[in-house]
C-alpha atoms as a PDB file:
ATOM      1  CA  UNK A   1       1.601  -6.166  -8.346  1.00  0.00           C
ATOM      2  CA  UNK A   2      -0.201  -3.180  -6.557  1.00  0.00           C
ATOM      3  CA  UNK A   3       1.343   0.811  -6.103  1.00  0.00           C
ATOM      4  CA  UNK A   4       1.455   3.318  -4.007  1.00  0.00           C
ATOM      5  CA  UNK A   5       1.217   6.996  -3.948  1.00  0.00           C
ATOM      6  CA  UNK A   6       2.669   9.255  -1.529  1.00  0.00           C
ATOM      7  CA  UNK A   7       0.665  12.243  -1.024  1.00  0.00           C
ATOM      8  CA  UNK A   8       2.281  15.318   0.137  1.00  0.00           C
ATOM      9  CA  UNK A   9       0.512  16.138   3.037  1.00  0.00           C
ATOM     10  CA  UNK A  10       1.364  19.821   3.449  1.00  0.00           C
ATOM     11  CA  UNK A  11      -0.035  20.414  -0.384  1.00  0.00           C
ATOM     12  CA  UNK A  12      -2.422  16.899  -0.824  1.00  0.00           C
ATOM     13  CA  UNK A  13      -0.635  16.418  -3.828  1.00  0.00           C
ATOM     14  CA  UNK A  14       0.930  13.286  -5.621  1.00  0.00           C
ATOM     15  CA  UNK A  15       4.724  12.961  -5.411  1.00  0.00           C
ATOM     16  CA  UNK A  16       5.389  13.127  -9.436  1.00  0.00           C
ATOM     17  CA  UNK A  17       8.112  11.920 -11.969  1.00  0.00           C
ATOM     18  CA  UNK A  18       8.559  14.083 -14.580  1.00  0.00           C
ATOM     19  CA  UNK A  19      10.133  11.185 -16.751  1.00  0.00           C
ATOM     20  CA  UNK A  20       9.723  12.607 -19.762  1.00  0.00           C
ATOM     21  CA  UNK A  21      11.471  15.920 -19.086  1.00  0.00           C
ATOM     22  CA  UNK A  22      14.115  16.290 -16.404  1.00  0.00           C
ATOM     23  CA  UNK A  23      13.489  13.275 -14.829  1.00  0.00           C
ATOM     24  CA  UNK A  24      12.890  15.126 -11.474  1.00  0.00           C
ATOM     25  CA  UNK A  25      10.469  14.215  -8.444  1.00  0.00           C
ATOM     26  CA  UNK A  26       8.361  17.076  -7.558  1.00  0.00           C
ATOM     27  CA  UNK A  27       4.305  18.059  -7.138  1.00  0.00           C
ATOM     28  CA  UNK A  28       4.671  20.850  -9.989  1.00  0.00           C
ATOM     29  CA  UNK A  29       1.982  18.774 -11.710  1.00  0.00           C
ATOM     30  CA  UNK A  30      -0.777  19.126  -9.625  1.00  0.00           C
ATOM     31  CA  UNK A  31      -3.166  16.262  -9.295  1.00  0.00           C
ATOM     32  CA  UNK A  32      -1.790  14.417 -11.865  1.00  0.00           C
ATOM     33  CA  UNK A  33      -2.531  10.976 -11.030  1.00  0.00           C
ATOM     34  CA  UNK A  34      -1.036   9.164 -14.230  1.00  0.00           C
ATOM     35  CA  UNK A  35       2.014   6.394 -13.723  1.00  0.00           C
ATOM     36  CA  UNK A  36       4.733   8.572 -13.016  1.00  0.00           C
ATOM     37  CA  UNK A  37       3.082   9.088  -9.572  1.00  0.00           C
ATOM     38  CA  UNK A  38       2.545   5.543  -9.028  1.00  0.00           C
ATOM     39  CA  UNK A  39       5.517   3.715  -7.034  1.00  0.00           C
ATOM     40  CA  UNK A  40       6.096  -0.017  -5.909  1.00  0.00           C
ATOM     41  CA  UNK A  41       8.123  -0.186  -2.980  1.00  0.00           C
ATOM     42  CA  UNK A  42      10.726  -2.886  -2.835  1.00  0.00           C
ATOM     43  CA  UNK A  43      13.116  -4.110  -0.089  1.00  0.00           C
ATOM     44  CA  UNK A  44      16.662  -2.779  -0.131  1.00  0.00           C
ATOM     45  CA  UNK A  45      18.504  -3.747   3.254  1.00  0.00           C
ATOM     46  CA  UNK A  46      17.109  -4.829   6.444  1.00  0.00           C
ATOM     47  CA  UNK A  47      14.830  -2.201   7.015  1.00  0.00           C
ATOM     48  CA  UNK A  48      14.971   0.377   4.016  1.00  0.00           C
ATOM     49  CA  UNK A  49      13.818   0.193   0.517  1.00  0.00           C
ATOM     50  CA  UNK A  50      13.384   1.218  -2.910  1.00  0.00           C
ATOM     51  CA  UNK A  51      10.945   3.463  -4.253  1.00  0.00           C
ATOM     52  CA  UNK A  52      10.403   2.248  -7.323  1.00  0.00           C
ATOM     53  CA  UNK A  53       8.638   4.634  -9.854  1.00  0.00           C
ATOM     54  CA  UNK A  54       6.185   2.539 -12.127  1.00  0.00           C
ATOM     55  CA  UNK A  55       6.134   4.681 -15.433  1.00  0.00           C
ATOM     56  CA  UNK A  56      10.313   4.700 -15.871  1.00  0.00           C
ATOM     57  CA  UNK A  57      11.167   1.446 -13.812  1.00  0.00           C
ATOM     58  CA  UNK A  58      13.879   3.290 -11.956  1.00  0.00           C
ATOM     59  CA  UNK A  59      14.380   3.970  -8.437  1.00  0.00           C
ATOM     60  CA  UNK A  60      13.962   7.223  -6.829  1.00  0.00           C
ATOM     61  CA  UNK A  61      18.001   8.809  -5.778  1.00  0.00           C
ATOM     62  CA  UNK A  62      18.946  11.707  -4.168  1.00  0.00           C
ATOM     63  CA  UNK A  63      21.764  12.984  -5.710  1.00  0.00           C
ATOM     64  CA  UNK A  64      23.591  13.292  -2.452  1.00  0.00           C
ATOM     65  CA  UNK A  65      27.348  14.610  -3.872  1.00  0.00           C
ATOM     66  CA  UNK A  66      24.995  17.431  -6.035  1.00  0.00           C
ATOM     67  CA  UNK A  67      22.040  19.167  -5.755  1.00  0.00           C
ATOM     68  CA  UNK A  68      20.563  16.494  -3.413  1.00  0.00           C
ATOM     69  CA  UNK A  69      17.536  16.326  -5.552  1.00  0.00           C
ATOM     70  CA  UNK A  70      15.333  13.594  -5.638  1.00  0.00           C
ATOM     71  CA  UNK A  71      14.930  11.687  -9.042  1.00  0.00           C
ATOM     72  CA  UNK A  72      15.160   8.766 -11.527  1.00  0.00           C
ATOM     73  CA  UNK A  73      18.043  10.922 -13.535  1.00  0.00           C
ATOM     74  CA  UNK A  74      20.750   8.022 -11.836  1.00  0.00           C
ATOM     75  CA  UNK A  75      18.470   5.242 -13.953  1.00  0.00           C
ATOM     76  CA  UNK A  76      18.815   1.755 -12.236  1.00  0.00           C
ATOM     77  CA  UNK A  77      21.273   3.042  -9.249  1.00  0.00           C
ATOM     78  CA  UNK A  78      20.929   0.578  -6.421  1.00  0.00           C
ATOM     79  CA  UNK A  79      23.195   2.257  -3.746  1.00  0.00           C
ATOM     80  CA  UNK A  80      22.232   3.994  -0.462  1.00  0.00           C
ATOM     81  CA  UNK A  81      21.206   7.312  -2.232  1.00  0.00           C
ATOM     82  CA  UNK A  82      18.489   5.239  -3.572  1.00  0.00           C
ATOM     83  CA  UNK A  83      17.560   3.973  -0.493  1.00  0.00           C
ATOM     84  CA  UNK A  84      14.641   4.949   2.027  1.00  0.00           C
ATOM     85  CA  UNK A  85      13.010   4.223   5.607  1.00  0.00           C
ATOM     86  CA  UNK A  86       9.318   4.732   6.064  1.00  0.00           C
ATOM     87  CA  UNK A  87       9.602   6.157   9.305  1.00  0.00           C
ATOM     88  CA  UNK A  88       5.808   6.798  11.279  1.00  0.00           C
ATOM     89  CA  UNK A  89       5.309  10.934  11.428  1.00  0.00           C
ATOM     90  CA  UNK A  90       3.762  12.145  14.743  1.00  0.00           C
ATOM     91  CA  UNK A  91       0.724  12.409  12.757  1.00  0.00           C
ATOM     92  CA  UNK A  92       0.782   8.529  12.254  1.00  0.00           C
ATOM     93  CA  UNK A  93      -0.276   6.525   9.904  1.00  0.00           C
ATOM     94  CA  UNK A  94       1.257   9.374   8.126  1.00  0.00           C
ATOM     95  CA  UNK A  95       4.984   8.721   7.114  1.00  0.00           C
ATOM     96  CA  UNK A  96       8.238  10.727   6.646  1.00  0.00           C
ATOM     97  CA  UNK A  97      11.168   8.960   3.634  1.00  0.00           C
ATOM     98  CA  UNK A  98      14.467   9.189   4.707  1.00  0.00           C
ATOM     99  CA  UNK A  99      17.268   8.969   2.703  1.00  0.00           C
ATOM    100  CA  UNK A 100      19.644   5.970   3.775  1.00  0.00           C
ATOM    101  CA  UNK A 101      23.298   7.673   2.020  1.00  0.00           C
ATOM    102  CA  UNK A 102      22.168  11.265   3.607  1.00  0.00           C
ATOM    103  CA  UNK A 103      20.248  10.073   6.896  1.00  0.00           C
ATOM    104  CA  UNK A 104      18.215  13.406   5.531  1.00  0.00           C
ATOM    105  CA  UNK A 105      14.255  13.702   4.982  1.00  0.00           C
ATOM    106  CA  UNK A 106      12.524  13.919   1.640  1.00  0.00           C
ATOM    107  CA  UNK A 107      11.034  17.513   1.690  1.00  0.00           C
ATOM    108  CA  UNK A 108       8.733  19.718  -0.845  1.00  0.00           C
ATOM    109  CA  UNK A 109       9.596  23.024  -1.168  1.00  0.00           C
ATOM    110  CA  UNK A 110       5.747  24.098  -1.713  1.00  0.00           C
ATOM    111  CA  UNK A 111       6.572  27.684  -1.409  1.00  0.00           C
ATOM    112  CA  UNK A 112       9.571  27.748  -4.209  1.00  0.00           C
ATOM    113  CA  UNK A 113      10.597  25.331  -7.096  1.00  0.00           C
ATOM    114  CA  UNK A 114       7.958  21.890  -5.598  1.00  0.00           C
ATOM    115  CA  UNK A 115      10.695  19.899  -5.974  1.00  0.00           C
ATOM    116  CA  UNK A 116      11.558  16.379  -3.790  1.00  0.00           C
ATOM    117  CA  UNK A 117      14.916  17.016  -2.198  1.00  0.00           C
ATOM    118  CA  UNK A 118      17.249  16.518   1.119  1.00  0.00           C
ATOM    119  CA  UNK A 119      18.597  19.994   0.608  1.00  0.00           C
ATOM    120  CA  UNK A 120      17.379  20.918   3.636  1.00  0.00           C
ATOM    121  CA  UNK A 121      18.670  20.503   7.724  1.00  0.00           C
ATOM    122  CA  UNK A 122      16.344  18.183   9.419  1.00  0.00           C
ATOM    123  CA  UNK A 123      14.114  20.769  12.001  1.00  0.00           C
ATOM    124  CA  UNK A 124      11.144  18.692  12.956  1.00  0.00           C
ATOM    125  CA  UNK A 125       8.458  17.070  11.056  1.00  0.00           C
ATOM    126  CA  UNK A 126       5.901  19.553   9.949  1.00  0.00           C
ATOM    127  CA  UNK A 127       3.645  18.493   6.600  1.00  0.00           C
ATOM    128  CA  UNK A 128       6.828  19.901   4.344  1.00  0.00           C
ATOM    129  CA  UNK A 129       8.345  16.173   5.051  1.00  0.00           C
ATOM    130  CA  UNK A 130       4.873  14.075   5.538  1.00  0.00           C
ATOM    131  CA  UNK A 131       3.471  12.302   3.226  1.00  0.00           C
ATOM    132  CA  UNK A 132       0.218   9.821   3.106  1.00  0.00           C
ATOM    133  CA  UNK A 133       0.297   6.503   1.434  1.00  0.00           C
ATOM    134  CA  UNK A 134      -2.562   5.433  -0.948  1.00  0.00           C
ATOM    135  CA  UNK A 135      -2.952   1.820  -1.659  1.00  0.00           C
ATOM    136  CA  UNK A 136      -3.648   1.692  -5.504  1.00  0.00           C
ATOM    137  CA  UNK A 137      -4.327  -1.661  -7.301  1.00  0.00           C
ATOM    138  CA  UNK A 138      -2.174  -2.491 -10.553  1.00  0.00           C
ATOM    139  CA  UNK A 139      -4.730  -4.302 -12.985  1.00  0.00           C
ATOM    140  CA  UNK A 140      -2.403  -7.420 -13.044  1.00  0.00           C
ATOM    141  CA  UNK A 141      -3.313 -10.430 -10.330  1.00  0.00           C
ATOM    142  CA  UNK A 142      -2.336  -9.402  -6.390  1.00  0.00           C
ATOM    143  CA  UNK A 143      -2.422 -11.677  -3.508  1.00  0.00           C
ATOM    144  CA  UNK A 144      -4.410 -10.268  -0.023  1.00  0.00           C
ATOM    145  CA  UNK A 145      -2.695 -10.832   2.788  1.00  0.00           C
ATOM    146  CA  UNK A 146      -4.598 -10.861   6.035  1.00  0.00           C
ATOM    147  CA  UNK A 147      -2.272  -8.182   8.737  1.00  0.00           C
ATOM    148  CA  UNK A 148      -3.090 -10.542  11.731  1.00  0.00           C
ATOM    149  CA  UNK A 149      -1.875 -13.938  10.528  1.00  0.00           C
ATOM    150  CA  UNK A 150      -0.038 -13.305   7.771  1.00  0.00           C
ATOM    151  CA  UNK A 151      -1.939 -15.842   5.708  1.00  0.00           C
ATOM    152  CA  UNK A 152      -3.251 -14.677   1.858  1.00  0.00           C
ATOM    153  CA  UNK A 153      -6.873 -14.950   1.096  1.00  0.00           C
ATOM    154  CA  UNK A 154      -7.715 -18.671  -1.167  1.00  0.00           C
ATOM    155  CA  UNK A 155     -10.561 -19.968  -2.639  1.00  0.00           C
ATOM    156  CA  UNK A 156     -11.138 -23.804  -1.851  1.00  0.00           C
ATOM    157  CA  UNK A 157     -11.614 -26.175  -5.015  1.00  0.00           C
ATOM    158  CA  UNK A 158     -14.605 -28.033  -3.469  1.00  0.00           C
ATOM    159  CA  UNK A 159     -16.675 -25.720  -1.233  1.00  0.00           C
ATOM    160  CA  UNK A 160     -15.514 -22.624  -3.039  1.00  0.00           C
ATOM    161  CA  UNK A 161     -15.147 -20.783   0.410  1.00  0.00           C
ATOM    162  CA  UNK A 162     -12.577 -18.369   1.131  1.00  0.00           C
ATOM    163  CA  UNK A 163      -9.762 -19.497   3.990  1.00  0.00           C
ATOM    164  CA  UNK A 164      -6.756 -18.816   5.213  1.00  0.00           C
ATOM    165  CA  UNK A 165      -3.422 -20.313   3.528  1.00  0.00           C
ATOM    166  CA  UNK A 166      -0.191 -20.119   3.938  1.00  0.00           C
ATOM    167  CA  UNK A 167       3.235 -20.132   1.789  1.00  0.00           C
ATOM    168  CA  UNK A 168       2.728 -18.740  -2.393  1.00  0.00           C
ATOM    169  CA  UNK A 169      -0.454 -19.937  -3.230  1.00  0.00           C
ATOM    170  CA  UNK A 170      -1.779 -20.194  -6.887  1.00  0.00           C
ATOM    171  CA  UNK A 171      -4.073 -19.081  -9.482  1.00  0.00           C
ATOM    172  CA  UNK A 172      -6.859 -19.640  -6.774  1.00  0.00           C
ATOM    173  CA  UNK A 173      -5.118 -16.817  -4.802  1.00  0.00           C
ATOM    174  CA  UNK A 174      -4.807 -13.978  -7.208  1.00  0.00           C
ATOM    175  CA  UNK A 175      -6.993 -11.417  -7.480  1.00  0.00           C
ATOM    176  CA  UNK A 176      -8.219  -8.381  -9.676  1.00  0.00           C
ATOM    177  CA  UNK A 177     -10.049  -5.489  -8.559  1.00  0.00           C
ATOM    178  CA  UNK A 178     -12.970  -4.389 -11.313  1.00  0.00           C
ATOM    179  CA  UNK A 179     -14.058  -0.545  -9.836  1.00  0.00           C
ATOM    180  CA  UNK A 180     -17.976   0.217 -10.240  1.00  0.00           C
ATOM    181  CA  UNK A 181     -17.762   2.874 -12.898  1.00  0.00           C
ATOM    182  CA  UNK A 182     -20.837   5.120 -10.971  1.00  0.00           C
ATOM    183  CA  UNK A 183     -19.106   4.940  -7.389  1.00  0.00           C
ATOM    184  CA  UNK A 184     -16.494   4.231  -5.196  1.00  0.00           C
ATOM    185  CA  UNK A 185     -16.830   0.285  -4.798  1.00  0.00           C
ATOM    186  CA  UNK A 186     -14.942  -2.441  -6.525  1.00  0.00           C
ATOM    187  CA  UNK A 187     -15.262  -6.017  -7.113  1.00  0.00           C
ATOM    188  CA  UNK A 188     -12.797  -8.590  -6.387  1.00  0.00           C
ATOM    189  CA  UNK A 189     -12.775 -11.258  -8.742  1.00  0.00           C
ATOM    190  CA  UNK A 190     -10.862 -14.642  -9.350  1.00  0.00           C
ATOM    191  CA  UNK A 191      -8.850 -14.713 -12.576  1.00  0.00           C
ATOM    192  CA  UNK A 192     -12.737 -16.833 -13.600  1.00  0.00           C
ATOM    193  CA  UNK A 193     -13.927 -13.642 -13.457  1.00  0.00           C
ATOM    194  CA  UNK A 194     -16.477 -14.654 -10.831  1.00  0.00           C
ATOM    195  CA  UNK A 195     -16.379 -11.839  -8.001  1.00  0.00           C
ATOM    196  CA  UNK A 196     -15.861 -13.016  -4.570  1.00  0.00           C
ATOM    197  CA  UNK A 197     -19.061 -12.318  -2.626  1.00  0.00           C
ATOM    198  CA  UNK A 198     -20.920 -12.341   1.443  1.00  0.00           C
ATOM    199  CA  UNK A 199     -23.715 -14.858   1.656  1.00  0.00           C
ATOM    200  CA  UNK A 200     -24.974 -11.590   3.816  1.00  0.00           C
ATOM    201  CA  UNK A 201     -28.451 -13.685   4.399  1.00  0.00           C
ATOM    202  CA  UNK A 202     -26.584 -16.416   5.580  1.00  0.00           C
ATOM    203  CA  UNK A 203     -23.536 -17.471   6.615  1.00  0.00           C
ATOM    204  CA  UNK A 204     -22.032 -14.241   6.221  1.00  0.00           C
ATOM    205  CA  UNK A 205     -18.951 -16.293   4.767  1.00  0.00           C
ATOM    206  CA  UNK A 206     -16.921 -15.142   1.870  1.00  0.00           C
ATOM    207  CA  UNK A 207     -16.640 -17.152  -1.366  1.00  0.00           C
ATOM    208  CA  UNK A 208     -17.437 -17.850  -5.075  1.00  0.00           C
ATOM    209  CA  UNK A 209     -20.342 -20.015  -4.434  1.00  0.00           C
ATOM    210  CA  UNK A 210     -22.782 -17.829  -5.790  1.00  0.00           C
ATOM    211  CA  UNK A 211     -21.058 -18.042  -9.275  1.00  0.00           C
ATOM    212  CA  UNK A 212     -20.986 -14.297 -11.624  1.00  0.00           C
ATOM    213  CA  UNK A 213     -23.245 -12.681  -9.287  1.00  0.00           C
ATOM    214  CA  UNK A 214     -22.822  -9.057  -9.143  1.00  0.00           C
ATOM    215  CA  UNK A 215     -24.967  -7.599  -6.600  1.00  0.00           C
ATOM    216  CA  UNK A 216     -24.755  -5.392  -3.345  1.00  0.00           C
ATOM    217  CA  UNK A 217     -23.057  -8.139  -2.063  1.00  0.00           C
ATOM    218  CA  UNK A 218     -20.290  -8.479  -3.822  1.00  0.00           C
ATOM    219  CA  UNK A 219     -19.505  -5.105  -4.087  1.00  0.00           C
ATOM    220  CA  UNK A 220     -16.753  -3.929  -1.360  1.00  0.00           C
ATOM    221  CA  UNK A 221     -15.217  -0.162  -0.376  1.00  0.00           C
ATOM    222  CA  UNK A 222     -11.545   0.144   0.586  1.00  0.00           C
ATOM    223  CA  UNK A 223     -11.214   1.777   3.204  1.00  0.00           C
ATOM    224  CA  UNK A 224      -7.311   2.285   4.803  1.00  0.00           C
ATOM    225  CA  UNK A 225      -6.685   1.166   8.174  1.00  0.00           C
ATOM    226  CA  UNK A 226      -4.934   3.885  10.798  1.00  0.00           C
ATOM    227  CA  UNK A 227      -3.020   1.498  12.626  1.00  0.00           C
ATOM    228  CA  UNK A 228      -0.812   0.112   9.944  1.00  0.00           C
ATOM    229  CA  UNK A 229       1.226   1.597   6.806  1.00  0.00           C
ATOM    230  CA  UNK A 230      -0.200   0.908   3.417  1.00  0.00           C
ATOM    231  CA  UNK A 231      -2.849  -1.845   5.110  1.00  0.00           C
ATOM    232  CA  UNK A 232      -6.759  -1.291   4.247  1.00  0.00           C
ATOM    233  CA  UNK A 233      -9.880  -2.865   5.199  1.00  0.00           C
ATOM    234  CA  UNK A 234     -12.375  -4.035   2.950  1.00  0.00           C
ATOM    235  CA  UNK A 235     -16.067  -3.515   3.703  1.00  0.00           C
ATOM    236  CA  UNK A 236     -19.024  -4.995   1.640  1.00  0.00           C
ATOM    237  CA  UNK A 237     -21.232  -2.187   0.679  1.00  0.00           C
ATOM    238  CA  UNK A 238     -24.203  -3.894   1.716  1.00  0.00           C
ATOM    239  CA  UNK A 239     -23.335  -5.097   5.375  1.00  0.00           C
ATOM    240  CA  UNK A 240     -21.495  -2.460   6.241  1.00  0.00           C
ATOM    241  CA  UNK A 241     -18.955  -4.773   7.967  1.00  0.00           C
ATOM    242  CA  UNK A 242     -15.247  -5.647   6.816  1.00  0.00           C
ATOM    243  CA  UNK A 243     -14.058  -8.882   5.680  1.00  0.00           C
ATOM    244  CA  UNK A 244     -11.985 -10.800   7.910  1.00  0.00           C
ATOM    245  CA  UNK A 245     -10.525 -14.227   8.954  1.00  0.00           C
ATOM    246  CA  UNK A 246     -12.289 -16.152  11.664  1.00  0.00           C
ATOM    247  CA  UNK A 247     -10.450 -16.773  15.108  1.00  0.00           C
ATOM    248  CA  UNK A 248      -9.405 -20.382  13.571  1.00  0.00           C
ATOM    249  CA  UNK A 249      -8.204 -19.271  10.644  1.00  0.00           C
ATOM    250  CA  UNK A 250      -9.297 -21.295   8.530  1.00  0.00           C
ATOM    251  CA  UNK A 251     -12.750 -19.358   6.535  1.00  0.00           C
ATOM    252  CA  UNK A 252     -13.324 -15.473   5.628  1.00  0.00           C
ATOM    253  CA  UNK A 253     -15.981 -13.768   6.260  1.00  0.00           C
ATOM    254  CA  UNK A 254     -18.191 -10.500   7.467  1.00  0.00           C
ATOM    255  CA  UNK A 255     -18.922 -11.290  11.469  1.00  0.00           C
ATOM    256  CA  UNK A 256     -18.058  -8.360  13.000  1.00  0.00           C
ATOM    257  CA  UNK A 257     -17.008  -4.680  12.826  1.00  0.00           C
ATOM    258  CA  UNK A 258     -13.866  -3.364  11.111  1.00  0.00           C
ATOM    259  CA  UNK A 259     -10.824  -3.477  13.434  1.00  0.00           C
ATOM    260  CA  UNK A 260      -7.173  -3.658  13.216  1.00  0.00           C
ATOM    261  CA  UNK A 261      -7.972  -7.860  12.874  1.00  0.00           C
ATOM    262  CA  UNK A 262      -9.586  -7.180   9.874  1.00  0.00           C
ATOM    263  CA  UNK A 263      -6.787  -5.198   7.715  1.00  0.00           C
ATOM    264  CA  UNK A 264      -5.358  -6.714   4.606  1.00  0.00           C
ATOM    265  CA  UNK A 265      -2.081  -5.998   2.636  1.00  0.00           C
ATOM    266  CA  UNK A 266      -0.387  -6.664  -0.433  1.00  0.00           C
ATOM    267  CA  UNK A 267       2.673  -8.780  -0.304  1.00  0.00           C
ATOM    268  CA  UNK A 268       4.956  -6.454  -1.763  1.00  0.00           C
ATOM    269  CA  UNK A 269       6.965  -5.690   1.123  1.00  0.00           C
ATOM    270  CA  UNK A 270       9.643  -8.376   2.058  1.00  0.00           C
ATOM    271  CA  UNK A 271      13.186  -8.347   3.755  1.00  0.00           C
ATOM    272  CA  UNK A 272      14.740 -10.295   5.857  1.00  0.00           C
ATOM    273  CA  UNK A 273      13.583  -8.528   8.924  1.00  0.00           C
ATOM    274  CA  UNK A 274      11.548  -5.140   9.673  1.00  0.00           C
ATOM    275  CA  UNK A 275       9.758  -5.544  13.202  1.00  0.00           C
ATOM    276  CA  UNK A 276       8.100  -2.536  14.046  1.00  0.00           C
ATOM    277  CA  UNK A 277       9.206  -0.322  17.174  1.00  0.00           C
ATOM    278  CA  UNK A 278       6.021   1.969  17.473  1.00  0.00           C
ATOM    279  CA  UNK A 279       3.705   0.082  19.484  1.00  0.00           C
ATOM    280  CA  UNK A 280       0.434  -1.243  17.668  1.00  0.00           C
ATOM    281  CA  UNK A 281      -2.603  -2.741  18.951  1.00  0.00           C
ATOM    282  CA  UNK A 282      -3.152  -6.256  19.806  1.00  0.00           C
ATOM    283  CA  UNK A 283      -3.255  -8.242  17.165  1.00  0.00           C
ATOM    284  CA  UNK A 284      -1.651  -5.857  14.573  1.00  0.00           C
ATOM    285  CA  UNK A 285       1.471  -6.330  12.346  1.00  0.00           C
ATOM    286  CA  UNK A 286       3.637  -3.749  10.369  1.00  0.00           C
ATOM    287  CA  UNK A 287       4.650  -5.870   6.521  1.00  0.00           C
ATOM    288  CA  UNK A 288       8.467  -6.157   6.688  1.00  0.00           C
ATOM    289  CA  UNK A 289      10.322  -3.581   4.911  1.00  0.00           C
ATOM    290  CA  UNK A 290       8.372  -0.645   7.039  1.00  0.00           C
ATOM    291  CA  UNK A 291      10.531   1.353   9.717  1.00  0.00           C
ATOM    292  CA  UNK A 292       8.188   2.734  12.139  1.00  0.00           C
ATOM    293  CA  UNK A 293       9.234   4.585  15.281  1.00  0.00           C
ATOM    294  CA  UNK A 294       8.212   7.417  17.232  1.00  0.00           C
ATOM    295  CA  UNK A 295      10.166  10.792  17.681  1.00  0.00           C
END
């Protein structure tokens, strides 16, 4: 299962669980990039959700009949004080969380205590309110799904190509991500341990065909897409050119630049509904569980 972080984007800091202490949601600790600023998000109701925080388990509440502070003091509260939109800021792809119970915005008071609250009156959306998600990869097994079809990334028994495929998928689905300790780049590997790799000289197709190789080629940089929440492109380090699904559908591979048909996302996001209402480009999907809309 993959996390987020939400990055305050008047401060650049990581919203932060201080779940050893007072169980409050704040930036007081800086950079701090450990797992109490690492959150799954979860579907609640048709369009909201929880924020989950990884380190404690428990969802993020505003303690709306109090001090309408955010934090995981409520432990495993499920009601609408624990529930959120991710609504698009002006600034999209960056967000602002509002509180379903209080219909009022998470805000960081930089400038005073740098706590997560809905003390305050809604007055527009400056960068007190906006935050930036940050794809991070959990170590366990993920799926990829591909933003344009919805199908997750599979490796075929025979050929050992990558396609398209739809409904859960299996071991042949799930991947890890092994980061290059020197840079920036990762490997994505089967649960074999073989890293999925371009035949850049070729066919520019994605597979395992070429077994535990390790080069330039099957190194890849995530870059996130602007067009959708939480969605990311992956680009092999030594084409230059993000992996995507062909027009049928059916294998993955390099052809092309990076566009909004070649973002990915993690299937974390599910509900039984959550069409988007701020307009994308052709070709582009929001995962359910996302509120987007403009101002």
């Amino acid at each position: 299962m993959a996390t987020f972080r939400f990055f305050h984007i008047g401060t650049g800091l990581p919203l932060h669980v201080d779940g050893l202490g007072d169980k409050l949601a704040s930036i007081r600790y800086g950079d701090c990039r450990d797992e109490f600023s690492l959150f799954s998000v979860e579907p609640a109701g048709e369009k909201s959700v929880y924020i989950r925080d990884t380190a404690t388990g428990m969802p993020l509440h505003i303690n709306g009949l109090g001090d309408r502070l955010a934090s995981v003091r409520c432990g495993d509260c499920r009601d609408g004080y624990s529930q959120f939109f991710l609504e698009a800021a002006p600034a999209f792809p960056d967000i602002v969380i509002r509180n379903v119970a209080t219909n009022s915005l998470l805000h960081i008071d930089a400038t005073r205590d740098k706590l997560a609250s809905a003390r305050y009156p809604e007055k527009g959306h400056d960068e007190s309110v906006s935050f930036h998600v940050e794809v991070s990869f959990a170590p366990h097994p993920f799926r990829l799904v591909h933003g344009s079809t919805l199908q997750h990334l599979h490796v075929g028994l025979e050929d050992r190509l990558v396609k398209g495929m739809t409904g859960e998928g299996d071991d042949y689905s799930r991947y890890r991500l092994e980061p290059h300790p020197q840079s920036g780049f990762f490997m994505v590997t089967l649960g074999s341990g073989n890293p999925l790799h371009v035949d850049g000289l070729g066919d520019q197709l994605l597979s395992v065909r070429y077994g535990d190789c390790r080069d330039d080629f099957a190194r890849f940089e995530i870059l996130e897409s602007s067009e959708v929440i939480g969605s990311f492109h992956l680009i092999c380090t030594a084409t230059g050119r993000g992996v995507r699904l062909q027009e049928d559908g059916h294998f993955a591979s390099t052809k092309g630049e990076p566009d909004v048909t070649s973002t990915f996302y993690l299937p974390l996001l599910r509900s039984s509904s959550g069409s988007a209402q701020l307009p994308t480009p052709q070709g582009a999907q929001i995962p359910a569980g996302y509120e987007t809309r403009r101002w």
